[in-house]
C-alpha atoms as a PDB file:
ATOM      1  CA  UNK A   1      58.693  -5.028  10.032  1.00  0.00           C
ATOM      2  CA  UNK A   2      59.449  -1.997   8.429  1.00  0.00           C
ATOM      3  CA  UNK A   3      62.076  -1.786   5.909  1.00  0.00           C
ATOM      4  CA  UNK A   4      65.587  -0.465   7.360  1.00  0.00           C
ATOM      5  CA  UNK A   5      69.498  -0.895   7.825  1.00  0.00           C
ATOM      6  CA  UNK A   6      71.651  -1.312  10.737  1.00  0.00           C
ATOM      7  CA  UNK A   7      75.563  -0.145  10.392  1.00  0.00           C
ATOM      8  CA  UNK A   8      78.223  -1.873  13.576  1.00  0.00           C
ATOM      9  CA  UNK A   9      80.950  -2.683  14.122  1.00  0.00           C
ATOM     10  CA  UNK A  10      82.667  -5.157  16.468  1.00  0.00           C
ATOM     11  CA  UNK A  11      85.919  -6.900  17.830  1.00  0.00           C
ATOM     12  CA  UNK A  12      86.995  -3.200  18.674  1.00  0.00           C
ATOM     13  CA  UNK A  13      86.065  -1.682  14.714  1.00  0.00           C
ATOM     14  CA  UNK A  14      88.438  -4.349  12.983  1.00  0.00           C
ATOM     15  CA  UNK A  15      84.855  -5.529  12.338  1.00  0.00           C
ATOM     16  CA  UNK A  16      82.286  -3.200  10.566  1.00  0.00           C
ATOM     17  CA  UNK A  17      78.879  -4.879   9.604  1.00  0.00           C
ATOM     18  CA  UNK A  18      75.669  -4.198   7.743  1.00  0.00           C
ATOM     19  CA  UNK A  19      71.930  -6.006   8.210  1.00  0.00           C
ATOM     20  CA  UNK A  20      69.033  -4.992   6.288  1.00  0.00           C
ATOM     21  CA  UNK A  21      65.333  -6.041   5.803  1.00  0.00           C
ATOM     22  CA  UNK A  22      63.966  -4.948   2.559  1.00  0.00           C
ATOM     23  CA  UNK A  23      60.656  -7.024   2.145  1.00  0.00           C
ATOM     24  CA  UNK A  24      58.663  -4.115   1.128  1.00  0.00           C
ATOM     25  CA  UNK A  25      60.998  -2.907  -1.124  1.00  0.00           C
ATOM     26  CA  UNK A  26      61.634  -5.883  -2.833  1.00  0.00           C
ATOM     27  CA  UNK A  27      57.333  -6.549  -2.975  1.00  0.00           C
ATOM     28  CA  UNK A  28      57.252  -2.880  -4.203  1.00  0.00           C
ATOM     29  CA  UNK A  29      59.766  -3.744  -6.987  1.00  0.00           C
ATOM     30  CA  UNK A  30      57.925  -6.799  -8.005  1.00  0.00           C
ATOM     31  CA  UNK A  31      55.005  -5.217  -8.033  1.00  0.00           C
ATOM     32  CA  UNK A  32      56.572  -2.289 -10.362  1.00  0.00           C
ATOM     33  CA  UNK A  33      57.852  -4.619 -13.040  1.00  0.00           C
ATOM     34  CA  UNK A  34      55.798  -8.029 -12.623  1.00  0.00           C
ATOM     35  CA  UNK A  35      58.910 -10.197 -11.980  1.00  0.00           C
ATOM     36  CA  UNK A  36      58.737 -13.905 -11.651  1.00  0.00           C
ATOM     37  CA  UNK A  37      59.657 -16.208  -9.071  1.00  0.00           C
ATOM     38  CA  UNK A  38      62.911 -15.898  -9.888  1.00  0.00           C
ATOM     39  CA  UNK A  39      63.908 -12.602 -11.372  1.00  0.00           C
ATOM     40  CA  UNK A  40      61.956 -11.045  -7.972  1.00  0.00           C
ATOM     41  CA  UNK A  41      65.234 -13.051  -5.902  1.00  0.00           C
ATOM     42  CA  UNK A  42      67.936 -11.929  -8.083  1.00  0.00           C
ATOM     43  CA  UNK A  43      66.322  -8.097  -8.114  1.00  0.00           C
ATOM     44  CA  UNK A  44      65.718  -8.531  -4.492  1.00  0.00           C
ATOM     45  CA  UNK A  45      69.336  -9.994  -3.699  1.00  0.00           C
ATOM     46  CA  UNK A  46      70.904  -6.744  -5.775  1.00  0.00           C
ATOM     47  CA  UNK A  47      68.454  -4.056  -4.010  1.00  0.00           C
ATOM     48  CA  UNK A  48      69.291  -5.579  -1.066  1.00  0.00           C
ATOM     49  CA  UNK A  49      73.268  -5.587  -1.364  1.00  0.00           C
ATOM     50  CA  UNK A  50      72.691  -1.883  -2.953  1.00  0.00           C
ATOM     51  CA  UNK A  51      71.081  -0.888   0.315  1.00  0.00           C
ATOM     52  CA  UNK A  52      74.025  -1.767   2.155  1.00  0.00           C
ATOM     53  CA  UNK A  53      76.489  -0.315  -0.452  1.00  0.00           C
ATOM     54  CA  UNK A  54      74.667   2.896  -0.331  1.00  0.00           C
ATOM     55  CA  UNK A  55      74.909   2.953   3.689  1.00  0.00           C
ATOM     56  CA  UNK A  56      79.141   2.911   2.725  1.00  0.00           C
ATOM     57  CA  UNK A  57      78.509   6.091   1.407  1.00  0.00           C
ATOM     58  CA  UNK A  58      79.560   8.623   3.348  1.00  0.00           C
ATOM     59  CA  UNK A  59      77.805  11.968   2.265  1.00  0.00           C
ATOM     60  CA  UNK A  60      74.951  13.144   0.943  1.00  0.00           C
ATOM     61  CA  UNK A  61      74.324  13.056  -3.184  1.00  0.00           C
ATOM     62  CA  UNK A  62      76.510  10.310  -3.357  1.00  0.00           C
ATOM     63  CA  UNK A  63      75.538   6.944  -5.190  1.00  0.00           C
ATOM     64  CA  UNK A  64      76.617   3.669  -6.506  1.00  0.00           C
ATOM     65  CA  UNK A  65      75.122   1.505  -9.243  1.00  0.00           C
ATOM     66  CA  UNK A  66      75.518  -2.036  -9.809  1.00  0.00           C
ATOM     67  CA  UNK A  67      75.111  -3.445 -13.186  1.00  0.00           C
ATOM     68  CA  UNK A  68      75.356  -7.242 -13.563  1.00  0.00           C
ATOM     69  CA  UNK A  69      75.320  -9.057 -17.182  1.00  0.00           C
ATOM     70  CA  UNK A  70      75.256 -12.662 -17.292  1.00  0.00           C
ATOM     71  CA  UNK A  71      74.723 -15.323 -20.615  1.00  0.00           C
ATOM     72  CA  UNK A  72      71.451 -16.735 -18.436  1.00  0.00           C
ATOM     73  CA  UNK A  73      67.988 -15.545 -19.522  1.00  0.00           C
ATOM     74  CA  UNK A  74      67.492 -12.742 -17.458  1.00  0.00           C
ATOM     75  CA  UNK A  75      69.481 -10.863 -19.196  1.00  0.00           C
ATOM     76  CA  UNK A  76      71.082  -8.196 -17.196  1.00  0.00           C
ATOM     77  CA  UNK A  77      70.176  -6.479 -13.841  1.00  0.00           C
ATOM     78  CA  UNK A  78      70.477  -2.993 -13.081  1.00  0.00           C
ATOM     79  CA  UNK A  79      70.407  -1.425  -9.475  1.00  0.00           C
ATOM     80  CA  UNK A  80      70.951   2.323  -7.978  1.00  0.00           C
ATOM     81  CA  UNK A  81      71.601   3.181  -4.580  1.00  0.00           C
ATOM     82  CA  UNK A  82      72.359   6.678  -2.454  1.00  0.00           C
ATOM     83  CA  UNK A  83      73.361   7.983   0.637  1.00  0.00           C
ATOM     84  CA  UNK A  84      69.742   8.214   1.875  1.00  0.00           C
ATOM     85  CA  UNK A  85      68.987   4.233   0.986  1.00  0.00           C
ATOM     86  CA  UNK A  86      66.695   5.288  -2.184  1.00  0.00           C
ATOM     87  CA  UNK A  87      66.925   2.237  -4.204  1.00  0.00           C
ATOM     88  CA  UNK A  88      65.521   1.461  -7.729  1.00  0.00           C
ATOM     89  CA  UNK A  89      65.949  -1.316 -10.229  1.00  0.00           C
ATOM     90  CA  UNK A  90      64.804  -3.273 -12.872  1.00  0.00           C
ATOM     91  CA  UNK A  91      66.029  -6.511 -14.930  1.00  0.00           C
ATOM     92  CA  UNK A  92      66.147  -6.962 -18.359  1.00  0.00           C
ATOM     93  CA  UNK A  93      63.929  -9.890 -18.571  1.00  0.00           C
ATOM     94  CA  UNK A  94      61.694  -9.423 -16.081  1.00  0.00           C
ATOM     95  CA  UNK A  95      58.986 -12.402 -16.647  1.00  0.00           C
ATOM     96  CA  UNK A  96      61.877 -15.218 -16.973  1.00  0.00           C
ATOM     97  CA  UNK A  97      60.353 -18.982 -15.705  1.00  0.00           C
ATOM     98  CA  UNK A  98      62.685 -21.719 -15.455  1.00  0.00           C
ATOM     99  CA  UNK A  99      62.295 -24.595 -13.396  1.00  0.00           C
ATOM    100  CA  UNK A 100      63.967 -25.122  -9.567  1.00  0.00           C
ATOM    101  CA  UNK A 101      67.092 -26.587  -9.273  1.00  0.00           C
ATOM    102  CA  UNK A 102      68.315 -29.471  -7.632  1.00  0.00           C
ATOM    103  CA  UNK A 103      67.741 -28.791  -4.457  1.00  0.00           C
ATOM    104  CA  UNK A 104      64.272 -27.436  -4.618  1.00  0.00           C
ATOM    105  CA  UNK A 105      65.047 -23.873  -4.658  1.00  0.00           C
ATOM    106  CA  UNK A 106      64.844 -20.810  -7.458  1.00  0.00           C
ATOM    107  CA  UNK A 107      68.106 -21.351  -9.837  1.00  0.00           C
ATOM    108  CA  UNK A 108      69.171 -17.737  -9.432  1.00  0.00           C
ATOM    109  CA  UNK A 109      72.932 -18.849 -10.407  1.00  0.00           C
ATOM    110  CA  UNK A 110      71.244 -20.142 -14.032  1.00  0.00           C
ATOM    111  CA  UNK A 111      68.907 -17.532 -14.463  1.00  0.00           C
ATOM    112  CA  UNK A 112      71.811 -14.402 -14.240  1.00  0.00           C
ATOM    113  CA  UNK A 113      74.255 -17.149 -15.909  1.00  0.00           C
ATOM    114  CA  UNK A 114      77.687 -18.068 -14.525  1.00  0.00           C
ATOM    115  CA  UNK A 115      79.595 -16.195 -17.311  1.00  0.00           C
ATOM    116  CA  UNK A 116      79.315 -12.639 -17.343  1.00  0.00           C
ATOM    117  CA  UNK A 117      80.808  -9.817 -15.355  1.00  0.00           C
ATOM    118  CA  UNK A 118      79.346  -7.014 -13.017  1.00  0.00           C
ATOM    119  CA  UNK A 119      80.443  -3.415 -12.571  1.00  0.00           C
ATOM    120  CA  UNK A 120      79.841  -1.027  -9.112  1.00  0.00           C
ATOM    121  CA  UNK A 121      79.829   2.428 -10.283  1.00  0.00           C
ATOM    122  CA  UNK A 122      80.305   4.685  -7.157  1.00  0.00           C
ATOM    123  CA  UNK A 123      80.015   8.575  -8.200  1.00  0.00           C
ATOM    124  CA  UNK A 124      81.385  10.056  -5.062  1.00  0.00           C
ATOM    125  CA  UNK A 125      80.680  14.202  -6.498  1.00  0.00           C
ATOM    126  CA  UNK A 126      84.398  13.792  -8.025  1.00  0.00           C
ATOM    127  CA  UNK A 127      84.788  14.466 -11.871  1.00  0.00           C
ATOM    128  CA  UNK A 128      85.259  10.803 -12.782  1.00  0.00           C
ATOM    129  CA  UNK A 129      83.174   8.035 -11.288  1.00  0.00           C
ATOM    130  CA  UNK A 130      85.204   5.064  -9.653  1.00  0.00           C
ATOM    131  CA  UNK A 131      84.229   2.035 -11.138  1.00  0.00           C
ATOM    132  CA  UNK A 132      85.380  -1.551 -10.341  1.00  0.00           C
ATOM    133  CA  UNK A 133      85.002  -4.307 -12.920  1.00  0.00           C
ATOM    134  CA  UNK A 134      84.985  -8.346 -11.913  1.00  0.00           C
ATOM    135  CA  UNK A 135      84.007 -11.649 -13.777  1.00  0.00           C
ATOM    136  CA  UNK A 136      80.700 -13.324 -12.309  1.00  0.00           C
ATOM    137  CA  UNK A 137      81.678 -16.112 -10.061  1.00  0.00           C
ATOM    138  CA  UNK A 138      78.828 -17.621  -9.730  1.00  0.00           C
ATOM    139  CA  UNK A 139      75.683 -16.168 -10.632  1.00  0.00           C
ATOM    140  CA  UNK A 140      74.204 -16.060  -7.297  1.00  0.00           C
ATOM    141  CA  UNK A 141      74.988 -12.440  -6.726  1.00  0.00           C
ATOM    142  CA  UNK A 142      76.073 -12.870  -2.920  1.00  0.00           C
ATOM    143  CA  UNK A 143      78.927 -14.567  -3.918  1.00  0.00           C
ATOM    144  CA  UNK A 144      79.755 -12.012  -6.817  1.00  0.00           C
ATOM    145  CA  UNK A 145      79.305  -8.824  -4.571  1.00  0.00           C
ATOM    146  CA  UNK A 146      81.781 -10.311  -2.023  1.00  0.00           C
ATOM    147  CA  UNK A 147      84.201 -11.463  -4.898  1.00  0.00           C
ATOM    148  CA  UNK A 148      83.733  -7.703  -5.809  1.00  0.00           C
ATOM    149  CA  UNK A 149      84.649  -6.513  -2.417  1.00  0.00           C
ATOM    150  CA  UNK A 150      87.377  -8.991  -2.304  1.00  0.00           C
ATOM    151  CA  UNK A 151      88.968  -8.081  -6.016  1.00  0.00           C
ATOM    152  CA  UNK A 152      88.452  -4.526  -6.304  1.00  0.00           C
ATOM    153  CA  UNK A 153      88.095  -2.888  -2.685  1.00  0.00           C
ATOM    154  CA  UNK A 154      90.869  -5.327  -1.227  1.00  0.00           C
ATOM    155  CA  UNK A 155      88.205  -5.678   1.778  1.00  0.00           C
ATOM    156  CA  UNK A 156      87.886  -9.899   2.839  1.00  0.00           C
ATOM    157  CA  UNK A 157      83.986  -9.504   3.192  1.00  0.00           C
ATOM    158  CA  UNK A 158      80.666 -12.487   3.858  1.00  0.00           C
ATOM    159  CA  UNK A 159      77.910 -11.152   1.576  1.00  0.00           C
ATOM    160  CA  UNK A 160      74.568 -13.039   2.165  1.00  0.00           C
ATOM    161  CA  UNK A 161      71.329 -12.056   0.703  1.00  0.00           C
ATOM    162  CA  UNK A 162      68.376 -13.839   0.591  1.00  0.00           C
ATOM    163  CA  UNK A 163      64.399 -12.958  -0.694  1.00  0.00           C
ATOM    164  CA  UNK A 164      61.678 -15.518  -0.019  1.00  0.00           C
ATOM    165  CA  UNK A 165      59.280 -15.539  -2.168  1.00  0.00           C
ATOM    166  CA  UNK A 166      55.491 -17.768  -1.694  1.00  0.00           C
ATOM    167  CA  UNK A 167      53.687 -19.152  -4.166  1.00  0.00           C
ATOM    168  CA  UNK A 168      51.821 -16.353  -5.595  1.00  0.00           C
ATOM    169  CA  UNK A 169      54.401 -14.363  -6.119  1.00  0.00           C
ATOM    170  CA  UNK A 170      54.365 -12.123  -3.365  1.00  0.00           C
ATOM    171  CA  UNK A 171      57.806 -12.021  -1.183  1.00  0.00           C
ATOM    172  CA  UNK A 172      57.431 -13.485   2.092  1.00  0.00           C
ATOM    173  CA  UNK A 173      60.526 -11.965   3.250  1.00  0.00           C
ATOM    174  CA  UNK A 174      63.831 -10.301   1.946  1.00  0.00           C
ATOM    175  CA  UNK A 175      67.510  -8.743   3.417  1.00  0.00           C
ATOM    176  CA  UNK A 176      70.942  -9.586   4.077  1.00  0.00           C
ATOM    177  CA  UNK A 177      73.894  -8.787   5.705  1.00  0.00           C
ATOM    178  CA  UNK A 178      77.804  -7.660   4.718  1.00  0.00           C
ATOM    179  CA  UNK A 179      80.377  -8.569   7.061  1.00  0.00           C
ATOM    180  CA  UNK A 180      83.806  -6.869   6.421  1.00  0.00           C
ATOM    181  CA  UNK A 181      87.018  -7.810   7.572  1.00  0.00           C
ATOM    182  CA  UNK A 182      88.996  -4.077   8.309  1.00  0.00           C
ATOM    183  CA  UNK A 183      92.717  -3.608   9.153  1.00  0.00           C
ATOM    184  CA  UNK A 184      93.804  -5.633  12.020  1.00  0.00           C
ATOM    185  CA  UNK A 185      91.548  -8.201  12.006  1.00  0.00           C
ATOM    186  CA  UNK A 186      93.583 -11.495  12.972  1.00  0.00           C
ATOM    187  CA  UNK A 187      93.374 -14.892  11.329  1.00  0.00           C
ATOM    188  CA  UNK A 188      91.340 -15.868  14.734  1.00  0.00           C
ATOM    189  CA  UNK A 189      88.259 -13.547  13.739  1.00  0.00           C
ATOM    190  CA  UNK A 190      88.708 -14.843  10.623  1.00  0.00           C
ATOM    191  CA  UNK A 191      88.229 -18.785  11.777  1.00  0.00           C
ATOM    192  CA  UNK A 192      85.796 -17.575  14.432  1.00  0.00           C
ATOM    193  CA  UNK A 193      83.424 -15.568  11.195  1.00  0.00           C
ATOM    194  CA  UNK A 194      84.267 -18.398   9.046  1.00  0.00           C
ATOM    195  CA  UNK A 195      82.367 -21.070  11.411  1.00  0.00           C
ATOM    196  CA  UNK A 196      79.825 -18.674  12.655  1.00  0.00           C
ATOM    197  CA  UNK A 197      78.545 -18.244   9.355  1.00  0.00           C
ATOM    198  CA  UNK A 198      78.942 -22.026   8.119  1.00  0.00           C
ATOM    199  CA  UNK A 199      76.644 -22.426  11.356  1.00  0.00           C
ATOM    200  CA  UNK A 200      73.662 -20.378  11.331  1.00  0.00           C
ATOM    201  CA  UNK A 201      70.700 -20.233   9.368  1.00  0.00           C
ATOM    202  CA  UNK A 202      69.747 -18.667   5.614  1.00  0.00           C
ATOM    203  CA  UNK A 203      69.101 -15.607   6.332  1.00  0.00           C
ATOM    204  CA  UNK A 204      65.792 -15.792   5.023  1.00  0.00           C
ATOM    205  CA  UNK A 205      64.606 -18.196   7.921  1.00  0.00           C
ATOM    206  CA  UNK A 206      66.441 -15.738  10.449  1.00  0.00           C
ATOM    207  CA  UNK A 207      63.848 -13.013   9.231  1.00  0.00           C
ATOM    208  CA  UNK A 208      60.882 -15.889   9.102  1.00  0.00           C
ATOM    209  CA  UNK A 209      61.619 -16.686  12.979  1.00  0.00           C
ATOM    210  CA  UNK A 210      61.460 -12.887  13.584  1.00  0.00           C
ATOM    211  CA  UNK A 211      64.684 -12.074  14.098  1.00  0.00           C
ATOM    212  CA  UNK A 212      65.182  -8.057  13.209  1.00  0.00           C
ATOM    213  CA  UNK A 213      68.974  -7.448  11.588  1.00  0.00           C
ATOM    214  CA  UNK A 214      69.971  -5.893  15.039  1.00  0.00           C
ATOM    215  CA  UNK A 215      69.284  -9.796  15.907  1.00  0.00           C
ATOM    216  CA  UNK A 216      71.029 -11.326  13.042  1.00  0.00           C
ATOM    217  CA  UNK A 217      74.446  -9.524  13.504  1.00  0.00           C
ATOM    218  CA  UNK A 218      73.792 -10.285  17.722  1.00  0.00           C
ATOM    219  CA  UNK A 219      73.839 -13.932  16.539  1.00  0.00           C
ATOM    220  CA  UNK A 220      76.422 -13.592  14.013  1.00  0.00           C
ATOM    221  CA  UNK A 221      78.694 -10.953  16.376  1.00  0.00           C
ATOM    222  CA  UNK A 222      77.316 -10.844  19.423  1.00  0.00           C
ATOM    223  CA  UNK A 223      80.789 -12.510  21.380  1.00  0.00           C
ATOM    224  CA  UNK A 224      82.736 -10.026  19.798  1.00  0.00           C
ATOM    225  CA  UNK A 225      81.551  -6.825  21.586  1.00  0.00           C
ATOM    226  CA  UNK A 226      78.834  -5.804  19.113  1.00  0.00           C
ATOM    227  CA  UNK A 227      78.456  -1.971  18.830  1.00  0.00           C
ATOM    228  CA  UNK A 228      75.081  -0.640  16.996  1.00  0.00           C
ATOM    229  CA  UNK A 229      76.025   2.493  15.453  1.00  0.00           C
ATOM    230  CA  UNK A 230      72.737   3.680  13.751  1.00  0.00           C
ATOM    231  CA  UNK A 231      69.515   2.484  11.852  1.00  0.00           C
ATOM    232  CA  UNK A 232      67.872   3.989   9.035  1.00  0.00           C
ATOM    233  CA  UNK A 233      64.824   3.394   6.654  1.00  0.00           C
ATOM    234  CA  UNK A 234      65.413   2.204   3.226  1.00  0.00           C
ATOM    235  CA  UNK A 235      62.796   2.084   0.847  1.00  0.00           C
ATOM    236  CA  UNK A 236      62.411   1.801  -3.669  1.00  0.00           C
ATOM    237  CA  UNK A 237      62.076   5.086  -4.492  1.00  0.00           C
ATOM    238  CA  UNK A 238      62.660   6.454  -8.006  1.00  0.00           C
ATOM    239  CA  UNK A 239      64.081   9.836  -8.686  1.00  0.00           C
ATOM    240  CA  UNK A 240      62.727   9.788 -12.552  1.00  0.00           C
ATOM    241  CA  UNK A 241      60.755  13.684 -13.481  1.00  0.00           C
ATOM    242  CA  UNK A 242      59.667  14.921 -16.564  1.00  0.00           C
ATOM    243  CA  UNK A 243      62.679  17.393 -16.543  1.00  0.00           C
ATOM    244  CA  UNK A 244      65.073  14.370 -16.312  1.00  0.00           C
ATOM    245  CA  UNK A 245      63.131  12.862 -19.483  1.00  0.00           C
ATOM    246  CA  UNK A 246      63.660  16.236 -21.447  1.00  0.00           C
ATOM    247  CA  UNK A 247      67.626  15.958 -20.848  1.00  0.00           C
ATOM    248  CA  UNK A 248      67.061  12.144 -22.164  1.00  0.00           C
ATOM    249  CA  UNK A 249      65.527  13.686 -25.014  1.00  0.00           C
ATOM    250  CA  UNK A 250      68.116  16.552 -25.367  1.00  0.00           C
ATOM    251  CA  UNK A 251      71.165  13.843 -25.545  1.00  0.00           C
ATOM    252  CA  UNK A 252      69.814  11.915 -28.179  1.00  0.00           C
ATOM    253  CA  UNK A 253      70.511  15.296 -30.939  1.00  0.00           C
ATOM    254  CA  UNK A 254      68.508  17.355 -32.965  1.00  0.00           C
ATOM    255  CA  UNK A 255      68.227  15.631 -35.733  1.00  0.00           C
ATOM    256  CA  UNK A 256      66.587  12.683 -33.628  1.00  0.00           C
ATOM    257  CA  UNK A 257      64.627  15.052 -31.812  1.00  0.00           C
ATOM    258  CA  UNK A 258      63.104  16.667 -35.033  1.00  0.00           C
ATOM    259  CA  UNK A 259      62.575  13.055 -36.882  1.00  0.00           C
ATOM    260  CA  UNK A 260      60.092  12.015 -33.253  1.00  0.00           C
ATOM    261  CA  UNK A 261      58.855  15.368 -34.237  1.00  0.00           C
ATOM    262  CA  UNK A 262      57.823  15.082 -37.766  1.00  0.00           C
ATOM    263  CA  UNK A 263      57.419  10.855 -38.488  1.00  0.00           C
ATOM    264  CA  UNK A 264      55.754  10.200 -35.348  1.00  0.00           C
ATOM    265  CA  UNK A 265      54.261  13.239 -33.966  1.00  0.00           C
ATOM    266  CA  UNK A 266      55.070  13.387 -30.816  1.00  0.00           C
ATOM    267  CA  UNK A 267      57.086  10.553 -28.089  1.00  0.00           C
ATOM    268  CA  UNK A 268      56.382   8.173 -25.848  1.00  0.00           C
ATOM    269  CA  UNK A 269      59.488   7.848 -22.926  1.00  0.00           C
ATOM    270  CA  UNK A 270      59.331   5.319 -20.010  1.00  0.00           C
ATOM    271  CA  UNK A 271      61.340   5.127 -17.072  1.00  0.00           C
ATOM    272  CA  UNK A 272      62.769   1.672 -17.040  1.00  0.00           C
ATOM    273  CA  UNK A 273      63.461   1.359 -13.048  1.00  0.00           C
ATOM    274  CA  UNK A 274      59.077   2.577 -12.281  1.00  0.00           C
ATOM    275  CA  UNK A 275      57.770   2.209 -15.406  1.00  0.00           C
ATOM    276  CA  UNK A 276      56.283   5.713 -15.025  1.00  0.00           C
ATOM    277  CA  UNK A 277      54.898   7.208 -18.967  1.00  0.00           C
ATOM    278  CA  UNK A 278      55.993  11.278 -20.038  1.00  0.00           C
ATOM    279  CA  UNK A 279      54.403  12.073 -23.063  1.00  0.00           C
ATOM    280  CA  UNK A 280      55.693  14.677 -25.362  1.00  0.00           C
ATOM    281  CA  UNK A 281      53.730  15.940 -28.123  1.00  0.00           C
ATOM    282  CA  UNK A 282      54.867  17.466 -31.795  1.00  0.00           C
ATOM    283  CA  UNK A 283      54.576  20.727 -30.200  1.00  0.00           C
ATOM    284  CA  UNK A 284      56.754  20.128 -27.021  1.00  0.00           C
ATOM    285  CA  UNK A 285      59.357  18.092 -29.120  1.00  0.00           C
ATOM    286  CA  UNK A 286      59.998  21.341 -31.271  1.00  0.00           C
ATOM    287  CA  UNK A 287      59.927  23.992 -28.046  1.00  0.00           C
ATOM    288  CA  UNK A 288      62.285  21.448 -26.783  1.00  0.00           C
ATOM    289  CA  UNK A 289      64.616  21.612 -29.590  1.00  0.00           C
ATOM    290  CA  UNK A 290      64.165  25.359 -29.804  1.00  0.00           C
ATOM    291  CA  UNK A 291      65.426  25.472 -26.196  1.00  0.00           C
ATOM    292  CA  UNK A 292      68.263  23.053 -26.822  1.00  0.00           C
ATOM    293  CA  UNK A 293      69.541  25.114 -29.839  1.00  0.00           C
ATOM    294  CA  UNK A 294      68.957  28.219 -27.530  1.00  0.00           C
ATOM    295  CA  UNK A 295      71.093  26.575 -24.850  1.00  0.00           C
END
């Protein structure tokens, strides 16, 4: 199955509703940055919510970024979405082991740390970017993005997210759903979301059984007058160029610019969400400062 998103809405739009498969993306992403067991889930769980945030986004250049900094050992996570679902990422600690928890599954919650915070930067093309701050509430990154949604968007929302990953490393399967509560919505859709969701299965074995997400908001939705608006691919695409690395290079100063220049001969730059090399020799480092001064 092909990696893509599905945007609905039911219960006559007082519902709207996002599914998502992102296997591939979250393989390509493991792939990219050699993640362990349990750094590929929580990279995969924030791809896959940034997917779905970046199908919010209503027109074209327009973006949102989710940074999340816990006290576990992963350190923090970093995740960048647009209009056209081109997502990248990377964590800070990307080889982290620890052992399962008590239930036999990765410790996600542990690994990001229960104490921390995330931010969602959304740069909608105005002069400021809006930017919505909340404490971690658990660590397990579903919870958090709806506690985000909840805090700081004022929108009641179910976030679920899953990424199963098999022994080698690989990822079996990975996606998730948002369910948002708009105005109108009555305290019965509330009860009746509230035990659907208690009732079905992890969304991980949904996508195992072969359900598509058209299939996993029919189960979740389908009594309440499900309406499919539109699909579209999603995929981990980085947007890094050696032009972007020169205006890296150009915001760091002259004086730094002509030090790489002079000590070391030349730079070394790396794009932290592909891991993609640009090279600059002593030569281009000075026609690059001759430029900036120019400019």
């Amino acid at each position: 199955m092909k990696d893509y998103l599905v945007k609905a809405t039911a219960n006559n739009t007082t519902i709207r509703a996002f599914a998502t498969v992102t296997t591939e993306t979250v393989q390509k992403a493991h792939i990219l940055h050699g993640t362990s067991h349990v750094a590929s889930a929580a990279l995969g769980r924030t791809l896959t919510a940034a997917v779905m945030m970046g199908g919010m986004m209503k027109d074209e250049g327009h973006s949102v970024t989710i940074q999340i900094k816990g006290d576990g050992p992963l350190g923090g996570i970093v995740v960048v979405s647009d209009s056209k679902l081109n997502v990248r990422g990377y964590v800070q600690n990307p080889a982290v082991d620890i052992p399962l928890n008590d239930l036999g599954k990765l410790d996600v919650a542990y690994a990001v740390g229960k104490n921390g915070y995330m931010n969602v930067i959304k740069d909608l093309g105005l002069k400021e970017p809006y930017i919505g701050y909340v404490n971690l509430v658990s660590g397990e990154i579903g919870e958090d993005i709806a506690y985000y949604f909840a805090s700081s968007e004022q929108v009641p929302s179910v976030v679920s997210l899953g990424v199963l990953v098999d022994a080698d490393g690989s990822i079996v399967n990975a996606g998730g759903y948002i369910i948002q509560l708009m105005p109108g919505a009555d305290e019965n859709v509330i009860d009746f979301l509230e035990n659907k969701i208690r009732s079905i299965k992890p969304v991980t074995a949904l996508l195992s059984e072969g359900n598509s997400p058209e299939d996993i908001l029919d189960i979740i939705l389908g009594e309440k007058g499900l309406e499919i608006l539109e699909t579209a691919p999603c995929s981990y695409t980085c947007n890094c160029s050696r032009e972007r690395m020169e205006r890296n290079l150009l915001s760091l100063g002259g004086k730094e610019i002509l030090d790489m220049a002079r000590e070391q001969h030349g730079a070394e730059l790396s794009c932290h969400f592909c891991n993609n090399k640009y090279y600059f020799t002593e030569e281009q480092l000075l026609d690059l400062l001759h430029q900036g001064q120019e400019g």
